[in-house]
Protein backbone atom coordinates (compact mmCIF):
# COMPACT_ATOMS: atom_id res chain seq x y z
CA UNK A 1 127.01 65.86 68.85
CA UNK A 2 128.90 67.96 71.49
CA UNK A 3 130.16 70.90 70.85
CA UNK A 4 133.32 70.63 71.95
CA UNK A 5 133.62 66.41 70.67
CA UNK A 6 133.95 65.41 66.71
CA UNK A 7 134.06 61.56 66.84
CA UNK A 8 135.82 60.54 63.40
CA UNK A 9 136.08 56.78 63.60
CA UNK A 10 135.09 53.89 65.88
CA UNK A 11 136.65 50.64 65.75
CA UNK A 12 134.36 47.66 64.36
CA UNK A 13 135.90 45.43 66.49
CA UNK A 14 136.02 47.00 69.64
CA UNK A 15 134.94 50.09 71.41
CA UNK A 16 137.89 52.18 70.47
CA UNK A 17 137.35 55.17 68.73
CA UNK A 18 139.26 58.73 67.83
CA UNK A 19 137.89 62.02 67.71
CA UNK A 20 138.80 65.69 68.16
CA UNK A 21 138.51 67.91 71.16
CA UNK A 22 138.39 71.99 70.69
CA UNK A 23 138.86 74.30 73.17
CA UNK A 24 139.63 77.86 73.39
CA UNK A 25 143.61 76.80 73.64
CA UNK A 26 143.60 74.63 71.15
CA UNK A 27 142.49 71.14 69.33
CA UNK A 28 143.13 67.77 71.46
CA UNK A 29 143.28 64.70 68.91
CA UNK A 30 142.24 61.65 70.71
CA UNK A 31 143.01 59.00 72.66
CA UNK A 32 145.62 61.29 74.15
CA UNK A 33 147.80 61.16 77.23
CA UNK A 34 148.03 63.79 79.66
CA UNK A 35 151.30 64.73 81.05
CA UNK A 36 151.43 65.50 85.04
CA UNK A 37 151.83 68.77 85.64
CA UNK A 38 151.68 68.35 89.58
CA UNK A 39 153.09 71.99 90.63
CA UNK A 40 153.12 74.08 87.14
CA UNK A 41 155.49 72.34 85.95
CA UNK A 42 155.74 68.05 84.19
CA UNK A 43 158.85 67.82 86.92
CA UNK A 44 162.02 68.37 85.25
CA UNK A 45 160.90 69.22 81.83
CA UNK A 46 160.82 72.39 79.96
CA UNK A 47 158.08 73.85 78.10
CA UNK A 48 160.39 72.99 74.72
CA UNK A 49 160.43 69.81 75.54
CA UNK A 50 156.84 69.19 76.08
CA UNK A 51 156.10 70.87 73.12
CA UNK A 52 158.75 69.22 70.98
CA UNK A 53 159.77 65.70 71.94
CA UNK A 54 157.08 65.15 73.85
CA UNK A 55 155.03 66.88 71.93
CA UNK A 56 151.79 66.81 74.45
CA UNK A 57 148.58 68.73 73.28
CA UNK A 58 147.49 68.69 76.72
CA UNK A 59 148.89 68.78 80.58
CA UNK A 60 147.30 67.90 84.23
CA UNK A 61 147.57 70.97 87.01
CA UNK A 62 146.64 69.62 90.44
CA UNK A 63 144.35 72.00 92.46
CA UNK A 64 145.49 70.75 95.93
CA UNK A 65 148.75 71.68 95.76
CA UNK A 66 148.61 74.97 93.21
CA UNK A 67 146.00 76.03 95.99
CA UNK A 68 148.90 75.67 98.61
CA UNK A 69 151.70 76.89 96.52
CA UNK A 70 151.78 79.61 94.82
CA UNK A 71 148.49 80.21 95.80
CA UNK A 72 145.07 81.45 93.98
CA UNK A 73 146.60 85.47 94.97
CA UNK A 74 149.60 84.83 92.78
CA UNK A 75 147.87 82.92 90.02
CA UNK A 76 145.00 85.42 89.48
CA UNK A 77 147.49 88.17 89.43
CA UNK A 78 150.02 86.02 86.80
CA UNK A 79 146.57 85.73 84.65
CA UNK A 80 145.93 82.32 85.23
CA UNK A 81 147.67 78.77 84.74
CA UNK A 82 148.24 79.29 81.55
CA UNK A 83 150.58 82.95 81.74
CA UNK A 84 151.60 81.76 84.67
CA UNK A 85 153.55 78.77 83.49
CA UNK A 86 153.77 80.25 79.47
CA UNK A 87 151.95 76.84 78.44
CA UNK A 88 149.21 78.23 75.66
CA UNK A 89 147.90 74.43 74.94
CA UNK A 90 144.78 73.09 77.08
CA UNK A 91 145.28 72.31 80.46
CA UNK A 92 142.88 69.97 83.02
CA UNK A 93 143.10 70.20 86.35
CA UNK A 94 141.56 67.55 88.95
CA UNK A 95 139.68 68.85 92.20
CA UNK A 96 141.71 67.75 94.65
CA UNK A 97 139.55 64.82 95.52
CA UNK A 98 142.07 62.67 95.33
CA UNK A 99 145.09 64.17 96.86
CA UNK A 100 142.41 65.02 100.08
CA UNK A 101 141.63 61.41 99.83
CA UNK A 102 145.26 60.11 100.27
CA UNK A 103 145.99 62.28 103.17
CA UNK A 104 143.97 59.65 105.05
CA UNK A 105 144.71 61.23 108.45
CA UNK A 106 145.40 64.37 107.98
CA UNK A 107 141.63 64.92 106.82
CA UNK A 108 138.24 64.49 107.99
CA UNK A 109 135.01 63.88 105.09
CA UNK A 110 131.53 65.41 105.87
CA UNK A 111 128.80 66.68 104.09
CA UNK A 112 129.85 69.99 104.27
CA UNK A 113 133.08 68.85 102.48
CA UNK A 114 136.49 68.07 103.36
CA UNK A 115 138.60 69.41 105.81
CA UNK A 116 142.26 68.55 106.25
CA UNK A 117 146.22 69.56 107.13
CA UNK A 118 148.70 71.19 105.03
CA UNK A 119 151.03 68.44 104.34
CA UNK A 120 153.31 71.43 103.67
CA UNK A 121 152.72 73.40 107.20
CA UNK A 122 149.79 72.07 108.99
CA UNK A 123 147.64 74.55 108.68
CA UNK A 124 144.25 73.80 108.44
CA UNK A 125 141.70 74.09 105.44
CA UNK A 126 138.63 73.21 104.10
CA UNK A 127 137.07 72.06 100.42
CA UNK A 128 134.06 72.34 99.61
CA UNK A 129 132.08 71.56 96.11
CA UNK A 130 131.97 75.25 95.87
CA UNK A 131 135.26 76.18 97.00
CA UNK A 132 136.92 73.19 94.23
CA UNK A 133 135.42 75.21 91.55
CA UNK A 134 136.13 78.80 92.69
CA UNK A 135 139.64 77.52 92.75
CA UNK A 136 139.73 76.48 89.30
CA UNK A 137 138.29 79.49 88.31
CA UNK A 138 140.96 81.03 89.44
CA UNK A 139 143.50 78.53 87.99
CA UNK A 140 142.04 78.70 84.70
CA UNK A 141 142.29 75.35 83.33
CA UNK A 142 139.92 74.69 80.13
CA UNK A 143 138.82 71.37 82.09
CA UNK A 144 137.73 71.55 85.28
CA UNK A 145 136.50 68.78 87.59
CA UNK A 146 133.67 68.36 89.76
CA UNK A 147 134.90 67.37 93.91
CA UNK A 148 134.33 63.99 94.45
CA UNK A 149 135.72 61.19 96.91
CA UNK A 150 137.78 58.85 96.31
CA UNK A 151 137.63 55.36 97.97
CA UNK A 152 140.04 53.30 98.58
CA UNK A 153 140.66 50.03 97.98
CA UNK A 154 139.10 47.81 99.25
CA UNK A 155 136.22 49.56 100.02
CA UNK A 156 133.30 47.44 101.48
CA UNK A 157 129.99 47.78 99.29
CA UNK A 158 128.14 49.78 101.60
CA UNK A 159 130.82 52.68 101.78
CA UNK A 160 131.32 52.75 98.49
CA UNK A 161 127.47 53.25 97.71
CA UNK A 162 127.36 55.77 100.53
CA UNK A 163 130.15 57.86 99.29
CA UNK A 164 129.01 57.23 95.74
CA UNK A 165 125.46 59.32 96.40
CA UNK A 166 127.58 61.77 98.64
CA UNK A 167 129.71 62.49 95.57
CA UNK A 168 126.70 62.62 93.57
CA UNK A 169 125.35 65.65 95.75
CA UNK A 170 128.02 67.02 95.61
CA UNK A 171 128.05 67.30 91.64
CA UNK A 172 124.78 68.80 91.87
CA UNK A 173 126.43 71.35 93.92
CA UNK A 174 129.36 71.94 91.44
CA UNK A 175 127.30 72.49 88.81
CA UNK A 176 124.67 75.08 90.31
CA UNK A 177 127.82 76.96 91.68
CA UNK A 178 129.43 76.71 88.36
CA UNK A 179 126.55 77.77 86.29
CA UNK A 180 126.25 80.90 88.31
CA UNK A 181 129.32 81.93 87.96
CA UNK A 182 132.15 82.57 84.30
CA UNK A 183 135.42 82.02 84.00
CA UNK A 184 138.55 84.80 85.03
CA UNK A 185 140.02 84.83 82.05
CA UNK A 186 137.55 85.32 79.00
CA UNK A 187 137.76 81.91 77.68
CA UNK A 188 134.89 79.17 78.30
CA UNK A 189 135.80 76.42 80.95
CA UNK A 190 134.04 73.62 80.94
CA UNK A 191 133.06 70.97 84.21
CA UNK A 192 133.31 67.03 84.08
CA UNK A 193 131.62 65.16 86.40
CA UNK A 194 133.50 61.99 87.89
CA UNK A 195 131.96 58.24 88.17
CA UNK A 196 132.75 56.84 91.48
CA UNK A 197 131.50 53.06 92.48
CA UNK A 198 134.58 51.28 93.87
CA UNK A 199 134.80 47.77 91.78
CA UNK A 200 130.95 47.27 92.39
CA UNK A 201 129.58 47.19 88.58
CA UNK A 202 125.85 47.92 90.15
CA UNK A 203 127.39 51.07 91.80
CA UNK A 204 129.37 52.05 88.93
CA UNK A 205 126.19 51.66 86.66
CA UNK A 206 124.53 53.97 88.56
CA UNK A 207 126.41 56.26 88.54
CA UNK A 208 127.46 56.42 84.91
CA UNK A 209 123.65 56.72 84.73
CA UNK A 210 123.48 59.78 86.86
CA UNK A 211 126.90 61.67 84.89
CA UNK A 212 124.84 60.59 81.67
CA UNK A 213 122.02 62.53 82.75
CA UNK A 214 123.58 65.58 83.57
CA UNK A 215 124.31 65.96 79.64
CA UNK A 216 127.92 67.63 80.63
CA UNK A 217 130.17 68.31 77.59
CA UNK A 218 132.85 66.08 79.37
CA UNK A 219 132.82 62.95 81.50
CA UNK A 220 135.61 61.31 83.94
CA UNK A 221 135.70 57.84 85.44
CA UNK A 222 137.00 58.35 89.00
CA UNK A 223 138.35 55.50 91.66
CA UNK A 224 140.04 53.34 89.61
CA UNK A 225 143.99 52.33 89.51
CA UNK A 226 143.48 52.71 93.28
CA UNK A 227 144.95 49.09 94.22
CA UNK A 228 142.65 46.88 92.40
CA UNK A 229 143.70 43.85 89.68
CA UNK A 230 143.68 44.60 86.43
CA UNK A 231 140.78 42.47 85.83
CA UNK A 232 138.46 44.97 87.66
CA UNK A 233 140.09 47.99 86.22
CA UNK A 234 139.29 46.75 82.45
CA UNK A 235 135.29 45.33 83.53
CA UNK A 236 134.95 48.58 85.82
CA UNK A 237 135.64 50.67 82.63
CA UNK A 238 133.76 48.80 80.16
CA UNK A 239 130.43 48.77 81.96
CA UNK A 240 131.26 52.66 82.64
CA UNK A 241 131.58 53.37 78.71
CA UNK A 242 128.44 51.01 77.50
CA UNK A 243 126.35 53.93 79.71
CA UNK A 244 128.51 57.08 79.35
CA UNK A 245 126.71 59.49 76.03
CA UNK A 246 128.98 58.94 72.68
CA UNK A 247 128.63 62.68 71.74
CA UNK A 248 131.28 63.38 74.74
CA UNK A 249 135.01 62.61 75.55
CA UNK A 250 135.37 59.98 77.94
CA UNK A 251 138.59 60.63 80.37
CA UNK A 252 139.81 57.79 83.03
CA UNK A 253 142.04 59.60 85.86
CA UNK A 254 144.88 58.25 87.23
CA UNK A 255 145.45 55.14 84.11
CA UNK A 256 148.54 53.91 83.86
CA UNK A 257 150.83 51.65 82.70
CA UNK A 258 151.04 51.46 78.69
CA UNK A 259 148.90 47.83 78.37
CA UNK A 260 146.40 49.48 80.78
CA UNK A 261 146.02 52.60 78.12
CA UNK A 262 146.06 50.04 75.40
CA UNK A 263 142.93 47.58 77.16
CA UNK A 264 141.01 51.05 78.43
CA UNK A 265 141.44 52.55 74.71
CA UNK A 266 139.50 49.17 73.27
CA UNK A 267 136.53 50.20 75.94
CA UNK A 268 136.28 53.05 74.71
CA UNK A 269 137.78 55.87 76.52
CA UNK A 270 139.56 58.80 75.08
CA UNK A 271 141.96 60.20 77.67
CA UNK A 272 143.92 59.30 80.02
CA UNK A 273 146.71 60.65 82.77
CA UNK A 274 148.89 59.03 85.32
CA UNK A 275 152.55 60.19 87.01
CA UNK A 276 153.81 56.62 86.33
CA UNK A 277 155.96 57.32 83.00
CA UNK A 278 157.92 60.52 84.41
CA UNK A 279 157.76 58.70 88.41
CA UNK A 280 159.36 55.21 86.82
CA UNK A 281 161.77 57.34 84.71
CA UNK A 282 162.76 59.25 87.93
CA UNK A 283 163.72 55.50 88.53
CA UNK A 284 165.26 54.68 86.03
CA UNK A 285 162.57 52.66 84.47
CA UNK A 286 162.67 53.18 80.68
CA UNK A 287 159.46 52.81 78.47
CA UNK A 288 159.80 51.31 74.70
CA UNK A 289 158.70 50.05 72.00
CA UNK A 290 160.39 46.51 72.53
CA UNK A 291 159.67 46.25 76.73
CA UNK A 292 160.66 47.84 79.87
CA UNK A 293 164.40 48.07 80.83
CA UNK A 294 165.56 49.01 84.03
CA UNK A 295 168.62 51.11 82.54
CA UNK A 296 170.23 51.31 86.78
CA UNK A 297 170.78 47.32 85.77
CA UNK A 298 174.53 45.93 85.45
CA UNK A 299 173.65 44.45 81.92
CA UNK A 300 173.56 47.99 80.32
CA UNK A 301 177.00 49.02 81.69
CA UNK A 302 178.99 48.38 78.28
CA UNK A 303 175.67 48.91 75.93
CA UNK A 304 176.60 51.28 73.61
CA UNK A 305 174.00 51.06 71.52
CA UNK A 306 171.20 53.70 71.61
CA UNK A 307 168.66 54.07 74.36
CA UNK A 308 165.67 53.92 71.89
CA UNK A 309 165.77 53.47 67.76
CA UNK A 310 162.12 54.55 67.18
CA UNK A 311 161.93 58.21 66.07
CA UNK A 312 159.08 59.85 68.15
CA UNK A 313 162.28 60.68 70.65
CA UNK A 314 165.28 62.35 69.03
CA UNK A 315 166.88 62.52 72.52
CA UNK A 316 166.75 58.62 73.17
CA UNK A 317 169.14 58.66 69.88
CA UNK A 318 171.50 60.54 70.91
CA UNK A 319 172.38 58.99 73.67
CA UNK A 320 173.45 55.43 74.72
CA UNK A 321 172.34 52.72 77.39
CA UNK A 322 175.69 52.79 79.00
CA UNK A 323 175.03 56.49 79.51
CA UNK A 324 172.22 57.12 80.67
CA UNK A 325 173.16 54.31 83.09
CA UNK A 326 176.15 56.00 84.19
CA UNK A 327 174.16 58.99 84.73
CA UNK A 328 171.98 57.44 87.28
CA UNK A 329 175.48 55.36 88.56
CA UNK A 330 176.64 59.21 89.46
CA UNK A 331 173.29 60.59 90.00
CA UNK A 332 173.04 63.48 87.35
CA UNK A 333 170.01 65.06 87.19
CA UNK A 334 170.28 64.91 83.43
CA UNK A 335 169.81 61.31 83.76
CA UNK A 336 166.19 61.04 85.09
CA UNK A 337 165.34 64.31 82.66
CA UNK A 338 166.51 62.20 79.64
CA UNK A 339 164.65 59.34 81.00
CA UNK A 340 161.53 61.68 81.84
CA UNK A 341 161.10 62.88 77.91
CA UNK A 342 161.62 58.80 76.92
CA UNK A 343 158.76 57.77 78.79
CA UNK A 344 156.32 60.30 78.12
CA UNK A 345 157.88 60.96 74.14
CA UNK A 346 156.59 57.30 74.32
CA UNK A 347 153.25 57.47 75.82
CA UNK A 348 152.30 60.32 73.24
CA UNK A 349 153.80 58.49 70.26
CA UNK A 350 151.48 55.07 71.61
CA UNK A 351 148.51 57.48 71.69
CA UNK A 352 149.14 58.32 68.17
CA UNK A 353 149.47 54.80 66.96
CA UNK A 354 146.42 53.89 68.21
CA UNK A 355 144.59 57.10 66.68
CA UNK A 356 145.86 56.03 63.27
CA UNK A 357 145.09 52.54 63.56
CA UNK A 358 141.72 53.48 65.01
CA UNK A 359 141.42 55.66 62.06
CA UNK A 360 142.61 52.99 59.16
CA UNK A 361 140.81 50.06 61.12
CA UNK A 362 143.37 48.28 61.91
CA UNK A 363 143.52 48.78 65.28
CA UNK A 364 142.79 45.66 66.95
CA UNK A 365 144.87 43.71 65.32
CA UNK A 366 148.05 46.44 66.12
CA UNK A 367 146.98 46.03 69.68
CA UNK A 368 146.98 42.20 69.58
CA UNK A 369 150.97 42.61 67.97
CA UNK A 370 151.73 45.23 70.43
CA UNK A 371 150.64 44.32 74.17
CA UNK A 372 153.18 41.41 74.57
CA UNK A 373 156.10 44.27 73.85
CA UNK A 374 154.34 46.65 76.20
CA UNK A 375 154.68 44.71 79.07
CA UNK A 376 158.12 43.07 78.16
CA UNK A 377 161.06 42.77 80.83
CA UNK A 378 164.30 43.58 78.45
């Protein structure tokens, strides 16, 4: 058993299955969502918030752009993440594989690493497997992840194998640079490898094959929510968990819409993150328990009624339909902050219901009630 991972309960019809996560910042009870914390900060939210409504036991830095802004010189000096941002729960931050990989381009892939643009001046920079992890030193996140590439999709089969063995080298490289070295901050960090494969269930075999041998205290499946149907999203990550060790968490980057945490739960995986509930919300795209409203829509205009009735949001009762629609009507930035602590006051509370069903066994049949509502026009 890992010593960071207590598995409690696994569901007897399905893979799903909750556990307990400890780190130096605190305990992580899972499956849990992870709020995006692009920029130090889960945009337009306060830290009371999080903590409160919200209530998240864990947020998502993003090494690309806290590289670029404020830079590693103003984070070392703050103490790290953590001071910098006075968040004292766990934080994960990604490489920056991913944001590299959607600058398309503005950036070039070798061997070496990757070099690329500033979206924010030009100027020119590279990332190496070496460099990723000296950077999260320096940021200070409990999780760290190893640099990987992301492909898109589609990807034809023999890219995708290419830059599947490529990322695999370049693990190797993380991990001998990140065993020489300790964290900044006198707290243990620890490194997840990343499955890549593209939709190719040979590939992504493979590789969960390789992450499984590396006996890391922490696994991610990479590459997926990229474009692809649903269909390939849910096989992808079931052939990924039959492979990936029990005695670790299991986190899927970039998942997604509520039904897709839902599916991905059953299959085993134990956390998740994703920009779509505070994006939509931005929107004005509300998540509930009863479906998806659109709350800029005409048919909310004389709606008095309140925007949510559940209690895992006090916020969503205090305020009406009509209202936060006018808000939007007149562009208020309280509208899309209201909206914001909805959606992800939501994701946490669907995280929890699945932990307790998971832990009463119960939980398939909950998910067989709830996934019509969770993909429900209202």
């Amino acid at each position: 058993m890992s010593s960071i991972f207590k598995l409690l309960e696994t569901d007897s019809k399905s893979s799903a299955r909750a556990g307990i996560i400890t780190t130096a910042h605190g305990e992580i009870q899972t499956p849990i969502f992870m709020p995006v914390g692009t920029q130090a900060t889960v945009k337009g939210i306060s830290k009371d918030y999080l903590e409160g409504d919200i209530n998240a036991q864990i947020i998502l830095g993003n090494t690309y752009h806290l590289y670029l802004r404020p830079g590693m010189e103003v984070l070392e000096e703050a103490g790290g993440l953590h001071a910098f941002m006075n968040w004292d729960k766990p934080i994960l931050t990604d490489s920056g594989g991913y944001q590299v990989y959607s600058l398309s381009g503005m950036r070039k892939i070798k061997e070496e690493g990757v070099r690329f643009s500033s979206h924010v001046d030009g100027s020119k920079h590279l990332f190496t497997p070496e460099k990723a992890i000296d950077i999260q030193r320096s940021i200070g996140a409990d999780f760290i992840m190893a640099f990987d590439e992301c492909t898109p999709y589609p990807c034809d089969y023999k890219y995708a194998k290419r830059s599947m063995h490529m990322t695999h080298r370049w693990l190797d490289r993380c991990i001998d640079h990140f065993n020489q070295g300790e964290g900044k901050y006198g707290f243990t960090q620890y490194l997840s490898p990343i499955v890549q494969g593209s939709v190719y269930e040979d590939l992504r075999k493979t590789s969960a094959e390789y992450i499984a041998s590396k006996e890391m205290e922490f696994n991610a499946i990479g590459g997926l929510s990229v474009g692809e149907p649903k269909e390939d999203l849910y096989a992808m990550t079931q052939a990924v968990c039959s492979i990936l060790p029990t005695k670790a968490p299991r986190y899927l980057m970039g998942v997604g819409t509520p039904e897709n945490l839902i599916e991905c739960i059953s299959r085993g995986i134990d956390m998740f993150d994703c920009v779509l509930p505070s994006r939509n919300a931005r929107h004005g795209l509300i998540y509930t328990e009863s479906g998806i409203m659109n709350i800029k829509n005409a048919k909310w205009k004389n709606d008095f009624s309140p925007l949510d009735t559940n209690t895992y949001c006090a916020l969503s009762n205090h305020h009406s339909k009509a209202y936060l629609r006018h808000l939007f009507q007149v562009k208020e930035n309280l509208g899309p902050q209201i909206a914001t602590i909805q959606n992800l006051s939501f994701y946490l509370w669907l995280m929890g219901q699945a932990r307790q069903h998971i832990l009463e066994g119960t939980f398939s049949t909950w998910k067989n009630n709830i996934l019509p509502n969770l993909s429900r026009r209202l």
